[in-house]
N, C-alpha and C. Protein backbone atom coordinates (compact mmCIF):
# COMPACT_ATOMS: atom_id res chain seq x y z
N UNK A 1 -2.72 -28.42 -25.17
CA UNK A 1 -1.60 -28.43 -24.25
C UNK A 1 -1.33 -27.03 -23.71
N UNK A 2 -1.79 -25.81 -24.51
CA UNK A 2 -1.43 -24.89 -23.66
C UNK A 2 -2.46 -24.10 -22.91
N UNK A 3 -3.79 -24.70 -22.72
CA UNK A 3 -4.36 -24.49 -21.72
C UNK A 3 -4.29 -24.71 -20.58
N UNK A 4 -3.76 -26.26 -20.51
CA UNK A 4 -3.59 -26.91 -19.25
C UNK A 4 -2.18 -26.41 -18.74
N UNK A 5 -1.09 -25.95 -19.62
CA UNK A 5 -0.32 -24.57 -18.92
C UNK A 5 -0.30 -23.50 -18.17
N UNK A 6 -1.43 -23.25 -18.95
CA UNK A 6 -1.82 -21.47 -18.26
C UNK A 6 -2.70 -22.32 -16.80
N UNK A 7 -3.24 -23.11 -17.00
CA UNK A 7 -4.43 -23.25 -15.72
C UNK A 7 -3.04 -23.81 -14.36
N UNK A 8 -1.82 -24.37 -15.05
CA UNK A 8 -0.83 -24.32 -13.99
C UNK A 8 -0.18 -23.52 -13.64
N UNK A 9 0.22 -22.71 -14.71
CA UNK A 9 0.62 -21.41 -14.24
C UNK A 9 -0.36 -20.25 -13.04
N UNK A 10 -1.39 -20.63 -13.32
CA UNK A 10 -2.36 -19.44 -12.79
C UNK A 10 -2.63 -20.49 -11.00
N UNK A 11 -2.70 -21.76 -11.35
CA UNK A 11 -2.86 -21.92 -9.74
C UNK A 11 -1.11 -21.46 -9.12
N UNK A 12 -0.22 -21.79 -9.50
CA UNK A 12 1.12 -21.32 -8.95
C UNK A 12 0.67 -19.77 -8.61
N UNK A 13 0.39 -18.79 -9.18
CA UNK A 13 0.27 -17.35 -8.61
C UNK A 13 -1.13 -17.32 -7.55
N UNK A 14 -2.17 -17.90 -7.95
CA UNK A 14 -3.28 -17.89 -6.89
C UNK A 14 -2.38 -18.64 -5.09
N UNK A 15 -1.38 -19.07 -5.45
CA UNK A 15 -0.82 -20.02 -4.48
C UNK A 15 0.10 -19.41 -3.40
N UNK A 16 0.84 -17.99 -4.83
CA UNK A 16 2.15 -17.58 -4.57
C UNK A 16 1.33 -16.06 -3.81
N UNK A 17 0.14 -15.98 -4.34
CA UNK A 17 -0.28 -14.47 -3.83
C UNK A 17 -1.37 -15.05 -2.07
N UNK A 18 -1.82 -15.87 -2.34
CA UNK A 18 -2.28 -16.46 -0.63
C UNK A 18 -1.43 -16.56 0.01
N UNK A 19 0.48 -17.29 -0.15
CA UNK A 19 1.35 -17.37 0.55
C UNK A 19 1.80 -16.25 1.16
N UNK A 20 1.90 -14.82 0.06
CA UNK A 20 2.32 -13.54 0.32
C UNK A 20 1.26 -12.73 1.45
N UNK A 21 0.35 -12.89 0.94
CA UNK A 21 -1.02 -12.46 2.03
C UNK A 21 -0.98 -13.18 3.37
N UNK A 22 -0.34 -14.34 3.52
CA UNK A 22 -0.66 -14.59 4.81
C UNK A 22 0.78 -14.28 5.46
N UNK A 23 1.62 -14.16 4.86
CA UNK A 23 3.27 -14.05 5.65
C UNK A 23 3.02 -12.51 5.97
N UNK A 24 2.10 -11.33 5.02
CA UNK A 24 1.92 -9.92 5.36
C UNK A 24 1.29 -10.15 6.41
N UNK A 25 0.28 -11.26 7.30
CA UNK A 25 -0.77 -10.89 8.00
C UNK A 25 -0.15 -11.52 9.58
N UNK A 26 0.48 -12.45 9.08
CA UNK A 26 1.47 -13.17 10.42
C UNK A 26 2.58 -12.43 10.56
N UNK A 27 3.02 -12.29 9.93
CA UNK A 27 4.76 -11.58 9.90
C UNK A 27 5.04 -10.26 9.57
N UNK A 28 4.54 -9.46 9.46
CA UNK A 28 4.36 -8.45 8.56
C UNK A 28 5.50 -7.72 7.86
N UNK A 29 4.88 -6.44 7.48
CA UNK A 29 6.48 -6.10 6.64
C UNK A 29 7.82 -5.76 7.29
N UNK A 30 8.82 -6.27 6.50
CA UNK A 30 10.43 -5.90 7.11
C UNK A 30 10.21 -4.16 7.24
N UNK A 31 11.26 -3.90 8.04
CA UNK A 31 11.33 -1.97 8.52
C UNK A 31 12.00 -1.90 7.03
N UNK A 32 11.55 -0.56 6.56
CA UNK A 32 12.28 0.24 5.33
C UNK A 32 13.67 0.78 5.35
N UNK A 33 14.40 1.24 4.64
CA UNK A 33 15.56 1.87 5.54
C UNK A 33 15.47 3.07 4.43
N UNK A 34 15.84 4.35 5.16
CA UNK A 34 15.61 5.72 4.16
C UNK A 34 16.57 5.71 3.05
N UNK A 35 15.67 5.71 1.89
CA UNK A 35 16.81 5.53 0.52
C UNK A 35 18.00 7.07 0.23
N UNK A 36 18.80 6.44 0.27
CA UNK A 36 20.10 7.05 0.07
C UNK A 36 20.37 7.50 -1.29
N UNK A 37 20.26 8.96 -1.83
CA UNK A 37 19.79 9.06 -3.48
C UNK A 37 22.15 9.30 -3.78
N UNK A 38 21.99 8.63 -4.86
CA UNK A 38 23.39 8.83 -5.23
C UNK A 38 23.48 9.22 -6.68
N UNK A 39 24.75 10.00 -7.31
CA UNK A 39 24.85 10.60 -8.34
C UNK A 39 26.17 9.51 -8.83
N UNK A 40 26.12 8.68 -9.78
CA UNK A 40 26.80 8.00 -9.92
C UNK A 40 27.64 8.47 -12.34
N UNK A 41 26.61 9.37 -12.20
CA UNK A 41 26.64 9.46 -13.64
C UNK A 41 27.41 10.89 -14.02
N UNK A 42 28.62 10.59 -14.71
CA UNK A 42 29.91 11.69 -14.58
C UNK A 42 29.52 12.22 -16.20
């Protein structure tokens, strides 16, 4: 039983990383916005 886990688990990421690859290749990446460094620690 926990082979046939992992072999579902592993098509979900083969699935989830083709989905990501093609939304980078159609859509590509959102604009960045310049990170804002903050001192929050007193």
């Amino acid at each position: 039983m926990g082979d046939r886990l992992k072999v579902l688990i592993l098509n979900d990421m083969v699935f989830l990383m083709k989905s990501i690859a093609a939304g980078k290749e159609n859509i590509g990446l959102p604009d960045t916005e310049q990170r804002v460094w903050t001192n929050f620690t007193r």
